[in-house]
Protein backbone atom coordinates (compact mmCIF):
# COMPACT_ATOMS: atom_id res chain seq x y z
CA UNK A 1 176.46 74.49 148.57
CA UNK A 2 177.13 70.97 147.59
CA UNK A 3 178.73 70.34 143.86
CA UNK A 4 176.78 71.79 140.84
CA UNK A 5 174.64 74.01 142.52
CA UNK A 6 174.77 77.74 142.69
CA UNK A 7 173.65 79.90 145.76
CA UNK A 8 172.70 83.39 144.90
CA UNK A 9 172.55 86.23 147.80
CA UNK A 10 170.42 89.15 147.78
CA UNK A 11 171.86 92.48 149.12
CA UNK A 12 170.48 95.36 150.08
CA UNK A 13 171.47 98.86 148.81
CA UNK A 14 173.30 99.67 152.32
CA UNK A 15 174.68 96.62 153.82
CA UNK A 16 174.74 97.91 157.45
CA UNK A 17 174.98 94.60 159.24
CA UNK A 18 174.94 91.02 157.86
CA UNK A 19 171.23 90.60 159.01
CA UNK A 20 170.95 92.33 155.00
CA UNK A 21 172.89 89.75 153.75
CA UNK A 22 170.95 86.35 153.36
CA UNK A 23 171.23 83.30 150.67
CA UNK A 24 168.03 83.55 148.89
CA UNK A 25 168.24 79.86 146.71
CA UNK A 26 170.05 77.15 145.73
CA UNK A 27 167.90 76.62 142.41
CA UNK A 28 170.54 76.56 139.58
CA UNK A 29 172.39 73.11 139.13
CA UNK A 30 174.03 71.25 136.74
CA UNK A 31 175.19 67.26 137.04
CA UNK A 32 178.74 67.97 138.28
CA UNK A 33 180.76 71.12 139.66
CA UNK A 34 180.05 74.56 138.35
CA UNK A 35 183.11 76.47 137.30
CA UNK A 36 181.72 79.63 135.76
CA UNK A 37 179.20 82.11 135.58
CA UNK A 38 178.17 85.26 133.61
CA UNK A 39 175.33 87.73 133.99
CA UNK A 40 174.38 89.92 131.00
CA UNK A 41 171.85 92.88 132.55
CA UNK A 42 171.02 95.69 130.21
CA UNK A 43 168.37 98.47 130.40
CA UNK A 44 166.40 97.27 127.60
CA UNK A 45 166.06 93.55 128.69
CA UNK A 46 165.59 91.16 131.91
CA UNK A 47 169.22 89.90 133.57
CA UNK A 48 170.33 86.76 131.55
CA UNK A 49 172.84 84.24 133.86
CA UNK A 50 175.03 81.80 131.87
CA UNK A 51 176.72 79.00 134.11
CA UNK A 52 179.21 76.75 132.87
CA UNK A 53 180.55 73.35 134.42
CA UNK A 54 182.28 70.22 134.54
CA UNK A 55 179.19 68.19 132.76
CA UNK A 56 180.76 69.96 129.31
CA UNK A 57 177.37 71.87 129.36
CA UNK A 58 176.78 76.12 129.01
CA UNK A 59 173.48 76.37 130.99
CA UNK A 60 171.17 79.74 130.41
CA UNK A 61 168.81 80.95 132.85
CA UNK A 62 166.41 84.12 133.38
CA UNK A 63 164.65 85.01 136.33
CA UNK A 64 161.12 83.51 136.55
CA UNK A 65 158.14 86.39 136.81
CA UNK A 66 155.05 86.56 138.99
CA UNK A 67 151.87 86.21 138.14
CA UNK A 68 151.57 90.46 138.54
CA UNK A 69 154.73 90.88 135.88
CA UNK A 70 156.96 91.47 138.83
CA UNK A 71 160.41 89.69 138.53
CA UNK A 72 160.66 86.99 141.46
CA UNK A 73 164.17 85.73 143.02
CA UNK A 74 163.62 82.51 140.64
CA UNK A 75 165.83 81.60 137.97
CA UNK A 76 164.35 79.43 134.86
CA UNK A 77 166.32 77.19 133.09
CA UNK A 78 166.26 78.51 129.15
CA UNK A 79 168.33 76.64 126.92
CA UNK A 80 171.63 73.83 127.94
CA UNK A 81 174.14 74.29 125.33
CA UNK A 82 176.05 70.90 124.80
CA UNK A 83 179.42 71.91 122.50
CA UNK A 84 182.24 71.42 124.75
CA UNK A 85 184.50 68.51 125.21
CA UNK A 86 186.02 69.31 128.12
CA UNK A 87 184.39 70.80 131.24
CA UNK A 88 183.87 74.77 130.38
CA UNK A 89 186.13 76.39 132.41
CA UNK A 90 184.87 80.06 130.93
CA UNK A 91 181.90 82.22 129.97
CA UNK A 92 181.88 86.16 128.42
CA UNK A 93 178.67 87.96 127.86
CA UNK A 94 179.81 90.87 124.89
CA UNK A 95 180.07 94.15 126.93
CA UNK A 96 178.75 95.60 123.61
CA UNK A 97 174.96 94.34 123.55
CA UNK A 98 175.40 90.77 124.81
CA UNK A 99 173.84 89.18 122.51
CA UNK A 100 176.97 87.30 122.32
CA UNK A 101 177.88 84.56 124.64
CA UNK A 102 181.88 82.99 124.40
CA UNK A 103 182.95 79.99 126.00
CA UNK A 104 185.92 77.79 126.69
CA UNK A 105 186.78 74.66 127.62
CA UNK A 106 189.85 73.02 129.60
CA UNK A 107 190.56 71.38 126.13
CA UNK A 108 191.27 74.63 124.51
CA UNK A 109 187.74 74.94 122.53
CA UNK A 110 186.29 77.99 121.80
């Protein structure tokens, strides 16, 4: 996909043939190139994506529901974290509860 936008697949359980394989969107963007991502999914709440990029921002996202409750393939934008002086070059979820989010940038900020 072109710069600062991230396509996200959806595969099936069995992946038989690539006719299970399709790219569902290309919904989450920042300004410039993305360089990282991170996905924090527990049992007790929905999937949270963190992307990080060359704009210097830390992007969250969750997955948009339906009207029903149901969980759609759309990702929301939630919060745009602006504390980096270079471009963020990595993201970390804690395995523990992740609740905790760590970043980096190219400038050696934490």
């Amino acid at each position: 996909s072109k710069a600062g936008h991230v396509s996200y697949w959806l595969l099936h359980q069995t992946l038989v043939d690539d006719k299970n394989v399709f790219c569902e969107r290309n919904s989450l963007s920042h300004s410039e190139a993305i360089s990282c991502l991170d996905l924090r999914s527990t049992r007790r709440s929905l999937p949270l994506l963190a992307s990080g990029g060359h704009d210097r921002r830390v992007k969250l996202w969750s997955p948009s529901s339906r009207e029903e409750g149901g969980i759609d393939q759309r990702w929301r934008l939630l919060e745009v974290l602006d504390a980096h002086e270079g471009h963020v070059c990595a993201l970390k979820f804690s395995e523990v509860n992740g609740r905790l989010l760590v970043s980096s940038d190219m400038r050696g900020n934490v």
